[in-house]
PDB file of N, CA and C in Angstrom:
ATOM      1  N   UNK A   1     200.143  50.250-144.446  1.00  0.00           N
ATOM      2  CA  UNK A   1     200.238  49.432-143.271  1.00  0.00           C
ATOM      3  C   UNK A   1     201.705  49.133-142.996  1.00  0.00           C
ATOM      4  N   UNK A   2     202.072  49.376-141.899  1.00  0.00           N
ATOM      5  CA  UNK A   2     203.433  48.925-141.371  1.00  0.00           C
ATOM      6  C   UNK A   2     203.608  47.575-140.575  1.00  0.00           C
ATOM      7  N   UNK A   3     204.443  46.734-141.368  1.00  0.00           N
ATOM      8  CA  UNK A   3     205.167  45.334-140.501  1.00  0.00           C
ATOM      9  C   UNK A   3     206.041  45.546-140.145  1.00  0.00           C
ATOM     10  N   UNK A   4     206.144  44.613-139.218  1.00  0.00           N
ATOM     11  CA  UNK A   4     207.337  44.497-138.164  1.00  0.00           C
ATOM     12  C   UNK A   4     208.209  43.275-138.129  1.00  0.00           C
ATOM     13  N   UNK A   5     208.960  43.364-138.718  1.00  0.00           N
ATOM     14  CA  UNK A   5     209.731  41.816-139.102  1.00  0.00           C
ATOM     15  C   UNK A   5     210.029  41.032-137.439  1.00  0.00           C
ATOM     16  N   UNK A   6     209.594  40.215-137.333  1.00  0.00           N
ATOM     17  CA  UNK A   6     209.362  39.353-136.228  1.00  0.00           C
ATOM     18  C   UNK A   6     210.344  38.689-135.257  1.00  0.00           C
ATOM     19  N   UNK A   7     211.285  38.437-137.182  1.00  0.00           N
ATOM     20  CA  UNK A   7     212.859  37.389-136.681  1.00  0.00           C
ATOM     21  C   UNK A   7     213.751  38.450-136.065  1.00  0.00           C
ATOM     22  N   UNK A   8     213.502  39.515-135.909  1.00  0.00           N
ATOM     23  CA  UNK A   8     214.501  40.202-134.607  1.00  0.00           C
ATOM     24  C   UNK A   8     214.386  39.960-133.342  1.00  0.00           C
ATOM     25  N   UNK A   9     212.922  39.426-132.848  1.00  0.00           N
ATOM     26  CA  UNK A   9     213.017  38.633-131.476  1.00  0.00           C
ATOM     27  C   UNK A   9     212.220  40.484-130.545  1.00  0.00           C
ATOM     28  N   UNK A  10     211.789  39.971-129.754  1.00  0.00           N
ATOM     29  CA  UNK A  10     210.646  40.822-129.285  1.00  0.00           C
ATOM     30  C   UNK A  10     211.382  42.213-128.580  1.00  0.00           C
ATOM     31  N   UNK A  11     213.102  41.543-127.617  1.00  0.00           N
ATOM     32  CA  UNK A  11     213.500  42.319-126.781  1.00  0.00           C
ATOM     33  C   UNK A  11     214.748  43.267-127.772  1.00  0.00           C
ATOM     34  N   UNK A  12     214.546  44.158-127.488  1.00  0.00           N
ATOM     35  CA  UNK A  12     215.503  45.080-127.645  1.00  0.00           C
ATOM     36  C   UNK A  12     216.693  45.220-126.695  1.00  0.00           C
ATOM     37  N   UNK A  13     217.724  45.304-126.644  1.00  0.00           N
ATOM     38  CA  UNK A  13     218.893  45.741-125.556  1.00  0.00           C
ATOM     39  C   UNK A  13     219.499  46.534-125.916  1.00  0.00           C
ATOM     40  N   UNK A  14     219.789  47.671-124.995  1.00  0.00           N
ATOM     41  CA  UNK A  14     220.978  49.040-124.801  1.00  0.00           C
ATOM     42  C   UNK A  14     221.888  48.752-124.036  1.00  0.00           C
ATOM     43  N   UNK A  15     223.591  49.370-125.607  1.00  0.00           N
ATOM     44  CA  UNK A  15     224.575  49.426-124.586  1.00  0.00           C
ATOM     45  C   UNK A  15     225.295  50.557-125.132  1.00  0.00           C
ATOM     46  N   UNK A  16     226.349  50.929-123.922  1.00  0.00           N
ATOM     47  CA  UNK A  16     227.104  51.990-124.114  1.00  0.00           C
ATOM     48  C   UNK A  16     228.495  51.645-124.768  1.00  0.00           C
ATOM     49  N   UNK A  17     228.731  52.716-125.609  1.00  0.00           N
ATOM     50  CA  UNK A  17     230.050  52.123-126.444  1.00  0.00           C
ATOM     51  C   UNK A  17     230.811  53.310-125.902  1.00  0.00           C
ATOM     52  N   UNK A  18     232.298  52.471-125.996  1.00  0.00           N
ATOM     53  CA  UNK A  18     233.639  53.630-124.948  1.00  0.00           C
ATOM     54  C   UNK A  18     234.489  52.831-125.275  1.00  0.00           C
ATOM     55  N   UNK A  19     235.453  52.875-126.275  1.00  0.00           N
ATOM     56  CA  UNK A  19     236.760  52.416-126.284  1.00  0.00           C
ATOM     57  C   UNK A  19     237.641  53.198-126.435  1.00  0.00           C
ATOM     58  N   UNK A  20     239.063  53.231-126.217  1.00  0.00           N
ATOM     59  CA  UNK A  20     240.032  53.949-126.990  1.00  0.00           C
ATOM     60  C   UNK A  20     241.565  52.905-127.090  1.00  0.00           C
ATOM     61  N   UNK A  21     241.084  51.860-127.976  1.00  0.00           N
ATOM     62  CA  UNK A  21     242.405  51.088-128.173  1.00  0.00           C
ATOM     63  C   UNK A  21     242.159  50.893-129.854  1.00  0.00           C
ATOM     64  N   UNK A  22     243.131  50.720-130.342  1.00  0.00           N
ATOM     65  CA  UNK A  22     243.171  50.491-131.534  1.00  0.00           C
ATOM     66  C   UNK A  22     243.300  48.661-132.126  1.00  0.00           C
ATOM     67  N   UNK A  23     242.729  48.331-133.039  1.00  0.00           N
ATOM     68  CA  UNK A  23     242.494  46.809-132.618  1.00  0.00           C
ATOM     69  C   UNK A  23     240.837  46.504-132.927  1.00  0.00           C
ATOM     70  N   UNK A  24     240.553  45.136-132.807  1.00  0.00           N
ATOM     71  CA  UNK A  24     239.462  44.661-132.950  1.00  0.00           C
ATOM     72  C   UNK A  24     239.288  45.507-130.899  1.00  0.00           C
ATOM     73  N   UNK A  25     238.143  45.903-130.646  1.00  0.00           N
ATOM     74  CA  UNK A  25     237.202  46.409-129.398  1.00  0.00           C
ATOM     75  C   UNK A  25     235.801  45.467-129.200  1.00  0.00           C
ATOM     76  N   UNK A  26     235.127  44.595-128.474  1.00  0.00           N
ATOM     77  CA  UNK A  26     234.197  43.746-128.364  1.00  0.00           C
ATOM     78  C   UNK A  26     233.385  45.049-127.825  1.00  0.00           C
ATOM     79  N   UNK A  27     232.183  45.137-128.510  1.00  0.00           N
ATOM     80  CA  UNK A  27     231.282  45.924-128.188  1.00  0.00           C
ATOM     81  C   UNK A  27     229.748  44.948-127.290  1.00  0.00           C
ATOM     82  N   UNK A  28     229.577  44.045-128.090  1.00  0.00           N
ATOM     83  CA  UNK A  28     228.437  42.929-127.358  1.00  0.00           C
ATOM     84  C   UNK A  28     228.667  41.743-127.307  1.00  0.00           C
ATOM     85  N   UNK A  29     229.038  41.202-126.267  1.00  0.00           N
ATOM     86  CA  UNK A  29     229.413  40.005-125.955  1.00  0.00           C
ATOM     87  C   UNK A  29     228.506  38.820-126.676  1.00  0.00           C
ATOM     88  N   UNK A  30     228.887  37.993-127.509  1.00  0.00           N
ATOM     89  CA  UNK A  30     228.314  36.808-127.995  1.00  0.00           C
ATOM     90  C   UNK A  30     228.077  35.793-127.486  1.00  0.00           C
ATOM     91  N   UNK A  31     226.496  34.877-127.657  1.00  0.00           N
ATOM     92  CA  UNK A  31     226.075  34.194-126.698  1.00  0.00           C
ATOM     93  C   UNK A  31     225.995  32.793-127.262  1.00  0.00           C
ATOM     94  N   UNK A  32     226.640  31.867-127.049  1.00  0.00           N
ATOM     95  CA  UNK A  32     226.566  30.618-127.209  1.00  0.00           C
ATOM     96  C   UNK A  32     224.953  29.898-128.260  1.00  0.00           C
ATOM     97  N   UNK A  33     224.857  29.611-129.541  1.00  0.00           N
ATOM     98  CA  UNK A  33     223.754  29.624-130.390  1.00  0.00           C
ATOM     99  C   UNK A  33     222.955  30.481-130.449  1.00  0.00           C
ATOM    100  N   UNK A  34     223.428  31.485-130.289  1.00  0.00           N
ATOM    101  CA  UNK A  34     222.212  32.921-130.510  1.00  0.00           C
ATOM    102  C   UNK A  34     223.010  33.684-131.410  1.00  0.00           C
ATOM    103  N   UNK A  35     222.602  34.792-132.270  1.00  0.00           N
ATOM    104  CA  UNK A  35     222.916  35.287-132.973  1.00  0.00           C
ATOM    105  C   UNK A  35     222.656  37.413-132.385  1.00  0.00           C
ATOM    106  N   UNK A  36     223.568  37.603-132.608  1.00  0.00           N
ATOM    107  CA  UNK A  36     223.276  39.600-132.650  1.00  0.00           C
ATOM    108  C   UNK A  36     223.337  40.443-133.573  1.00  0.00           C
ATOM    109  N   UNK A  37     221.878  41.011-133.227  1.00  0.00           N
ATOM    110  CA  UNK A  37     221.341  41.765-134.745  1.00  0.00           C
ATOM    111  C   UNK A  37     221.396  43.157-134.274  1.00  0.00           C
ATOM    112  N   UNK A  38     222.178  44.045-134.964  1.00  0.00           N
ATOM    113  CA  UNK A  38     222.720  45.442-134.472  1.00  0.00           C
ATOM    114  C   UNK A  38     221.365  46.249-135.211  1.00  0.00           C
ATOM    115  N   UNK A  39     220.846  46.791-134.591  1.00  0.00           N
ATOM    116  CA  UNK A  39     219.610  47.582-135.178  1.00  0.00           C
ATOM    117  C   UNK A  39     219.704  49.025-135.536  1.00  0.00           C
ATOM    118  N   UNK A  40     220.378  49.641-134.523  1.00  0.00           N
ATOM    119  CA  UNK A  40     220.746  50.811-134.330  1.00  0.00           C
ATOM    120  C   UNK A  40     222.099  51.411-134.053  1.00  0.00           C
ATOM    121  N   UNK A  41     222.364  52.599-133.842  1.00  0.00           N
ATOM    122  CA  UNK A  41     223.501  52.665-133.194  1.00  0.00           C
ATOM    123  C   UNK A  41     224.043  54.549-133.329  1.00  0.00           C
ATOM    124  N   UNK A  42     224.437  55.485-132.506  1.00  0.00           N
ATOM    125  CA  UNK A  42     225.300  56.325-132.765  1.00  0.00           C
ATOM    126  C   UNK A  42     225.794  56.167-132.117  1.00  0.00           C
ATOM    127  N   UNK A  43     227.571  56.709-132.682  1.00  0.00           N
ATOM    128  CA  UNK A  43     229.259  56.689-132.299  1.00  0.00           C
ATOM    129  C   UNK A  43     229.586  57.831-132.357  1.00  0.00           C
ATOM    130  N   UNK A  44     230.473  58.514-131.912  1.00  0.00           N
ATOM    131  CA  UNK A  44     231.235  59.488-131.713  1.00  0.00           C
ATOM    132  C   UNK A  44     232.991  59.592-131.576  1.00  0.00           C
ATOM    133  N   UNK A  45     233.651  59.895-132.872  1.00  0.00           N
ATOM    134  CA  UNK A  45     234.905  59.271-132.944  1.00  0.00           C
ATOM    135  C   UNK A  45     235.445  60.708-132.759  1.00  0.00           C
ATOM    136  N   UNK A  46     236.650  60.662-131.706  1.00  0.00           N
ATOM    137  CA  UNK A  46     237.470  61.960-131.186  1.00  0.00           C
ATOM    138  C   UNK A  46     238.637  62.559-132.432  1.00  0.00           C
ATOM    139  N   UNK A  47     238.786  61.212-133.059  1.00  0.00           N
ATOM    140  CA  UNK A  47     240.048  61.765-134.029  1.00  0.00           C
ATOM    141  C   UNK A  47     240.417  60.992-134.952  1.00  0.00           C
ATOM    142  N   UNK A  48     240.773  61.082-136.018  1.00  0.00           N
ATOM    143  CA  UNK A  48     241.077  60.515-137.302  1.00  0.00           C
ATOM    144  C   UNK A  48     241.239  58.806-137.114  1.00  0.00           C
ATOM    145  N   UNK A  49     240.003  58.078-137.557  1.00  0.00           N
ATOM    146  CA  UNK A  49     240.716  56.542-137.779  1.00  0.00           C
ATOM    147  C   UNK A  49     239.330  55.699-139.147  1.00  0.00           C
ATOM    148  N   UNK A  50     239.438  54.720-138.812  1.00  0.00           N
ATOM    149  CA  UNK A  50     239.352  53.748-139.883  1.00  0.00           C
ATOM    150  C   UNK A  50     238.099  52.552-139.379  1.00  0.00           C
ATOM    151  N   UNK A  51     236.965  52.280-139.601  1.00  0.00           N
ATOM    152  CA  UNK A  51     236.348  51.187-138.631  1.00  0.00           C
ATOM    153  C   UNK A  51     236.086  50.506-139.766  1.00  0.00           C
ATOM    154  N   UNK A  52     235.546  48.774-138.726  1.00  0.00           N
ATOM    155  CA  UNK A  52     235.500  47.571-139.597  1.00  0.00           C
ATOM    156  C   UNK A  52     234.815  46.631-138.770  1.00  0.00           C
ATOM    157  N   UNK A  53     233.446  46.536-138.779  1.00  0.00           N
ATOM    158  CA  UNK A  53     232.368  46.060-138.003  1.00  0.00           C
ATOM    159  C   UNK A  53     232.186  44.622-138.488  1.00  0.00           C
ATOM    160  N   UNK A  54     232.765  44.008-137.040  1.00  0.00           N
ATOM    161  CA  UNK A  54     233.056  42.364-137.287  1.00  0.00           C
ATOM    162  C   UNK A  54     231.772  41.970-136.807  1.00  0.00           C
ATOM    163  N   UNK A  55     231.629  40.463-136.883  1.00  0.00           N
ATOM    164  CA  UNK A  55     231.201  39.628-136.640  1.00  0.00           C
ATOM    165  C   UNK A  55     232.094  38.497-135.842  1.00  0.00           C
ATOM    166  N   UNK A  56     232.630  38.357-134.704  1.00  0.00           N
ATOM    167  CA  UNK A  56     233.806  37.409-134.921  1.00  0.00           C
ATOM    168  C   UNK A  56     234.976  38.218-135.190  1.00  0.00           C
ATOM    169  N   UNK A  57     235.262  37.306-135.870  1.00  0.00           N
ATOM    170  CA  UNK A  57     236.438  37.535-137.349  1.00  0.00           C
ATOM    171  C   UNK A  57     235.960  37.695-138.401  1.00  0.00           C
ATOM    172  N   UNK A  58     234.885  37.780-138.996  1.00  0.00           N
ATOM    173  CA  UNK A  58     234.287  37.853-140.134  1.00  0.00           C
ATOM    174  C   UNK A  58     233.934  39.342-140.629  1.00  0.00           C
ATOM    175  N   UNK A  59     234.420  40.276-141.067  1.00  0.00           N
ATOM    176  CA  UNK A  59     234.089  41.292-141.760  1.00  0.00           C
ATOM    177  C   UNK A  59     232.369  41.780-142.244  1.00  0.00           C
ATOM    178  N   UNK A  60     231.437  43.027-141.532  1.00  0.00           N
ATOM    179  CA  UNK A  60     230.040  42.982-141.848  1.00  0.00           C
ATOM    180  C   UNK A  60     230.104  44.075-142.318  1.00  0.00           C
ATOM    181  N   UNK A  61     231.280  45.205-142.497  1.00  0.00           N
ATOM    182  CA  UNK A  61     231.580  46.252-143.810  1.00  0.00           C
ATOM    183  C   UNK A  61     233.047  45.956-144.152  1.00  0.00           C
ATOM    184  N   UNK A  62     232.861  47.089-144.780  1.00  0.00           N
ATOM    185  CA  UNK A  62     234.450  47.212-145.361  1.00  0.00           C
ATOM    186  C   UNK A  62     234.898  48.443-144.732  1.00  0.00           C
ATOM    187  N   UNK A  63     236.051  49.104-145.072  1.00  0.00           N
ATOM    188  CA  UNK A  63     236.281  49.818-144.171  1.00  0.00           C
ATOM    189  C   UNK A  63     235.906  51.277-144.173  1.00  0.00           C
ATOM    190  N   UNK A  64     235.398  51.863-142.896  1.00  0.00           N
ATOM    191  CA  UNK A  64     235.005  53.013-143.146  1.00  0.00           C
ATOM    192  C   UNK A  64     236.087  54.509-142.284  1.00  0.00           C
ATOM    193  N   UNK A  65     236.258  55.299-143.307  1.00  0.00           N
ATOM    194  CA  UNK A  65     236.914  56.564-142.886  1.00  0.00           C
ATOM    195  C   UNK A  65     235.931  57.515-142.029  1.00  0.00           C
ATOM    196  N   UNK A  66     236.764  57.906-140.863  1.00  0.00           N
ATOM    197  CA  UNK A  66     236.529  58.969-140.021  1.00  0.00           C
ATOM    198  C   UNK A  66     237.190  60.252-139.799  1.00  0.00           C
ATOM    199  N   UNK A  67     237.017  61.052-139.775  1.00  0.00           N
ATOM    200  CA  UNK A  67     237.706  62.129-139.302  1.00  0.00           C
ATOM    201  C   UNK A  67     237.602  62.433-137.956  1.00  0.00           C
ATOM    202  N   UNK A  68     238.138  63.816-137.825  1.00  0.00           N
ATOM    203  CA  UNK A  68     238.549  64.169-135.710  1.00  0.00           C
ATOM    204  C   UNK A  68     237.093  64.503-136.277  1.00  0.00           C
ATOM    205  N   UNK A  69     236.425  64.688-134.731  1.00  0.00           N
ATOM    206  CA  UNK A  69     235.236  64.752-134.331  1.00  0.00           C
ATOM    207  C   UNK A  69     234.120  64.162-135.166  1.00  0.00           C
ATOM    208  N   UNK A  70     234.201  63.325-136.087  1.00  0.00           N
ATOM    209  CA  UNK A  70     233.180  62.393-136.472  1.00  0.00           C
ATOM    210  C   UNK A  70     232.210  61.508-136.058  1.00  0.00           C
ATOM    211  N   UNK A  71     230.895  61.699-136.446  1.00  0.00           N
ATOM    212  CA  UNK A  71     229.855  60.819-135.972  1.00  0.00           C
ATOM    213  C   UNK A  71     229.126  59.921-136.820  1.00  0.00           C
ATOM    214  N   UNK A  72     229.105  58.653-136.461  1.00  0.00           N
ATOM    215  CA  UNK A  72     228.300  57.426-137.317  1.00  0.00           C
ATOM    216  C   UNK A  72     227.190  57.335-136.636  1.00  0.00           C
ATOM    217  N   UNK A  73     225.769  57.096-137.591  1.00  0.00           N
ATOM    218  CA  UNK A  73     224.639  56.840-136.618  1.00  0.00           C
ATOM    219  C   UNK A  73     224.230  55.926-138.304  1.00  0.00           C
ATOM    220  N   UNK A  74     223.923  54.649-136.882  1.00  0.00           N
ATOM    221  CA  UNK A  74     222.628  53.785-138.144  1.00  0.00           C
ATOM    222  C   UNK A  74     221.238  53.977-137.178  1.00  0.00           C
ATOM    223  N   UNK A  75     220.874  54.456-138.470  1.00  0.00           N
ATOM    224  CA  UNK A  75     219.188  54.692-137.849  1.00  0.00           C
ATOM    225  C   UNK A  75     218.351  53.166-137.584  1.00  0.00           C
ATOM    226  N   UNK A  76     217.620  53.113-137.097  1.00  0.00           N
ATOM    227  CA  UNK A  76     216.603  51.741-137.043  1.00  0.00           C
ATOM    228  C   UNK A  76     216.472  51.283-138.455  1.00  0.00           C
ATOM    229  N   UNK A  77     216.508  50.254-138.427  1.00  0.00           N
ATOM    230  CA  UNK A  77     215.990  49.561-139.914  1.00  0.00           C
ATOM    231  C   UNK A  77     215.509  47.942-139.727  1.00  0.00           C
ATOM    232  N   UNK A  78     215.203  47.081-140.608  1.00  0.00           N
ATOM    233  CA  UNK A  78     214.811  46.501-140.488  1.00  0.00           C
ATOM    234  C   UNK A  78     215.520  45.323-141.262  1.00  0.00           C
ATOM    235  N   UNK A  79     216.843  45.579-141.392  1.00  0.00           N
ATOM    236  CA  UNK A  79     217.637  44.796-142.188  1.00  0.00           C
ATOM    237  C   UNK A  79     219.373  45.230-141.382  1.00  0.00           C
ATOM    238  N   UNK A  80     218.893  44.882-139.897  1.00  0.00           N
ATOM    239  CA  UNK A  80     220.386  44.767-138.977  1.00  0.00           C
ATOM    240  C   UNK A  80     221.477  44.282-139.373  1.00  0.00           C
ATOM    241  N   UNK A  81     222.473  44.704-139.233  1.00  0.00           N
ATOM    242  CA  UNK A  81     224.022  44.195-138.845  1.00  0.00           C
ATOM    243  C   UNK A  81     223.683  42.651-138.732  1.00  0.00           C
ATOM    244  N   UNK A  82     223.984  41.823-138.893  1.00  0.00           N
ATOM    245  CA  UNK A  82     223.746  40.360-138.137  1.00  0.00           C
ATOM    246  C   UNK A  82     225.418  39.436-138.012  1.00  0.00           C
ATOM    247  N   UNK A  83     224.804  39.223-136.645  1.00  0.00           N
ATOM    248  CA  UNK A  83     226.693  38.434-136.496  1.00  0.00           C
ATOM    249  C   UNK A  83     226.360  36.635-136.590  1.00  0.00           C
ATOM    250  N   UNK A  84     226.887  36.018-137.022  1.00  0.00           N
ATOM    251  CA  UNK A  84     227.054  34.689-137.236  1.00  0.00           C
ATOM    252  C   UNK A  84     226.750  34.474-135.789  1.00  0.00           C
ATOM    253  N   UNK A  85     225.965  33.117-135.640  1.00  0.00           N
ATOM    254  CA  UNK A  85     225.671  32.360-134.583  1.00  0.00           C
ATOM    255  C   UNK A  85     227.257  31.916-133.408  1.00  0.00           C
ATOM    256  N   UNK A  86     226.275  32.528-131.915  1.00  0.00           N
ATOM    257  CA  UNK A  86     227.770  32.503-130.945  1.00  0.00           C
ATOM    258  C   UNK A  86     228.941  33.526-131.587  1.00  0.00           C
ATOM    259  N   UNK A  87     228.798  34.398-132.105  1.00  0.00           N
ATOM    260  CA  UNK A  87     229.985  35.437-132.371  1.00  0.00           C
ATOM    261  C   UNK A  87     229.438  36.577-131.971  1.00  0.00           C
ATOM    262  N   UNK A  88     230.256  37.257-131.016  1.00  0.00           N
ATOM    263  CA  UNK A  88     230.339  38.860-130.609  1.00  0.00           C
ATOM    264  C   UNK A  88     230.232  39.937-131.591  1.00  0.00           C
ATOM    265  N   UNK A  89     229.673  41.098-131.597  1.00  0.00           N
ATOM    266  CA  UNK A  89     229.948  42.172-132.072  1.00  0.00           C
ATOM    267  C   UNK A  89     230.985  43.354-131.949  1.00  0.00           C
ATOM    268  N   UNK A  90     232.128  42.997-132.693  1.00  0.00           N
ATOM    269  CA  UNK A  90     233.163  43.713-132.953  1.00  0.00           C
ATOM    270  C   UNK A  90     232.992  44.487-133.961  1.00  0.00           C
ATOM    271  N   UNK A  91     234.063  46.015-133.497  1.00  0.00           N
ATOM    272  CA  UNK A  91     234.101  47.425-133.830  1.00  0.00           C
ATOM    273  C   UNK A  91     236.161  47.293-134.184  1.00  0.00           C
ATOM    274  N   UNK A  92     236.025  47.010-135.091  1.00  0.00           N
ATOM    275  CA  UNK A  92     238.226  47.506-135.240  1.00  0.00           C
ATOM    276  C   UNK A  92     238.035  48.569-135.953  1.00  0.00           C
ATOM    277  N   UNK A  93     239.229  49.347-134.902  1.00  0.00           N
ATOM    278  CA  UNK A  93     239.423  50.969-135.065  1.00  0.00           C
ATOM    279  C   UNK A  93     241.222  50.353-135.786  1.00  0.00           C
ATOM    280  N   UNK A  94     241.509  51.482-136.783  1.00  0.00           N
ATOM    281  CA  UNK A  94     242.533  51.457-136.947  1.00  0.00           C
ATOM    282  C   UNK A  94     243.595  52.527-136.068  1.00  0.00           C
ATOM    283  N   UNK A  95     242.906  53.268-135.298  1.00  0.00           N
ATOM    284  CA  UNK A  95     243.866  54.097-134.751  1.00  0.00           C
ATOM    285  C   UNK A  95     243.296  53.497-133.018  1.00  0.00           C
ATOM    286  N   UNK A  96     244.148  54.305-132.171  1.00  0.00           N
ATOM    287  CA  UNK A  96     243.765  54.530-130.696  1.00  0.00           C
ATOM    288  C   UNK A  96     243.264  55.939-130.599  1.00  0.00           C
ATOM    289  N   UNK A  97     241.495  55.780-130.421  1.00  0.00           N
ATOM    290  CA  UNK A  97     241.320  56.714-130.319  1.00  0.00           C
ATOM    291  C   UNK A  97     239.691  56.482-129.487  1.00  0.00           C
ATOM    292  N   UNK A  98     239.437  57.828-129.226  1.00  0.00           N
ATOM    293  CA  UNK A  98     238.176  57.651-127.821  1.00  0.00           C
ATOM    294  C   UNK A  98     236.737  57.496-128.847  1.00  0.00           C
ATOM    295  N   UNK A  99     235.857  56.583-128.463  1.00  0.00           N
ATOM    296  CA  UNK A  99     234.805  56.550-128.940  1.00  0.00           C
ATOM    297  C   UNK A  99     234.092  56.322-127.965  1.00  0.00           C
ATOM    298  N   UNK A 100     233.100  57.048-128.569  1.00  0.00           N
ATOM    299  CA  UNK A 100     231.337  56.842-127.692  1.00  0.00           C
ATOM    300  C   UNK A 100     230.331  57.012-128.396  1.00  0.00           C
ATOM    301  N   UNK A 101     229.483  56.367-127.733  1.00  0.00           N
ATOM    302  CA  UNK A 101     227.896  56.581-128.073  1.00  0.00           C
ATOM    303  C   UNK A 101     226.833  55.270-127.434  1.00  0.00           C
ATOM    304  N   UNK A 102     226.140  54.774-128.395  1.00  0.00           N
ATOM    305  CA  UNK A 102     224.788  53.945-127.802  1.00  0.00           C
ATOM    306  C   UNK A 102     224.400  52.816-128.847  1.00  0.00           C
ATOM    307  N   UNK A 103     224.585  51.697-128.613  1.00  0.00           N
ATOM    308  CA  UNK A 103     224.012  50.909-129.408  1.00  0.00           C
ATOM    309  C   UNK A 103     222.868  50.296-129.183  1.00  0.00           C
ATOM    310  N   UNK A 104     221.921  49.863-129.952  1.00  0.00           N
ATOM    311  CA  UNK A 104     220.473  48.768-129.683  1.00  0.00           C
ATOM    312  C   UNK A 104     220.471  47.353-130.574  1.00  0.00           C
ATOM    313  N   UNK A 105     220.432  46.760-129.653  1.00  0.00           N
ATOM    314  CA  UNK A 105     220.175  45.252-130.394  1.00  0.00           C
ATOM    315  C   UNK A 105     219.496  44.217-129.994  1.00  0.00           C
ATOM    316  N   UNK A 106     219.001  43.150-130.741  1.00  0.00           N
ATOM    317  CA  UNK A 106     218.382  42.106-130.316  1.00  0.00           C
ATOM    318  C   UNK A 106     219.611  40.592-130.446  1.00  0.00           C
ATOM    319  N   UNK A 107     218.757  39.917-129.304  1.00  0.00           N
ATOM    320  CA  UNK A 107     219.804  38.854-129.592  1.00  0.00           C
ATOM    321  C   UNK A 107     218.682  37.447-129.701  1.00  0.00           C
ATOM    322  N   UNK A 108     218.971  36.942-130.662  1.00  0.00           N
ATOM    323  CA  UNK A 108     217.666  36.065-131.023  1.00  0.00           C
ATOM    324  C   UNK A 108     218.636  34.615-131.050  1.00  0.00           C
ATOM    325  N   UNK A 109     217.703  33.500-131.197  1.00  0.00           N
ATOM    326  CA  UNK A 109     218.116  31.940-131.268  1.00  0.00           C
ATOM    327  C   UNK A 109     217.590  31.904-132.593  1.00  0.00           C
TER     328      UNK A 109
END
């Protein structure tokens, strides 16, 4: 039998990811006492850099190496990214470089 953990909140949301600055990049805007739970996600990195998936300011990895044409994908799971209450979901690239892809998330109270 399959459950469905509940506390992710019913709605799902899609967004498109596109940066090319080097720096903390705001990927999902943070909502005043709500919290964002990253569920999913593939990226597409053009060329050699470094990522560090904030919360805020708060660090939710450590840092991860990319190479030119590299791709990150978190598959669905049931144990999301989660950003501290009222904090955005930030992506810091250590280089300037082009990224894309698709993220899914819920944003719950």
């Amino acid at each position: 039998m399959t459950t469905i953990d509940a506390t992710i909140g019913p709605l799902v949301q899609q967004a498109v990811v596109s940066f090319n600055a080097s720096g903390d990049n705001l990927v999902i805007l943070g909502k005043v006492g709500s919290r964002i739970k990253v569920l999913q996600f593939f990226l597409v990195v053009a060329a050699a850099t470094t990522f560090i998936y904030k919360s805020g300011s708060t660090a939710l990895s450590g840092p991860l190496v990319f190479g030119s044409n590299s791709a990150h994908v978190l598959d669905y799971m049931q144990l999301p990214l989660t950003c501290n209450i009222s904090d955005s979901f930030i992506i810091n690239s250590s280089a300037a470089v082009q990224v894309g892809g698709t993220i899914w998330y819920a944003v719950v109270i």
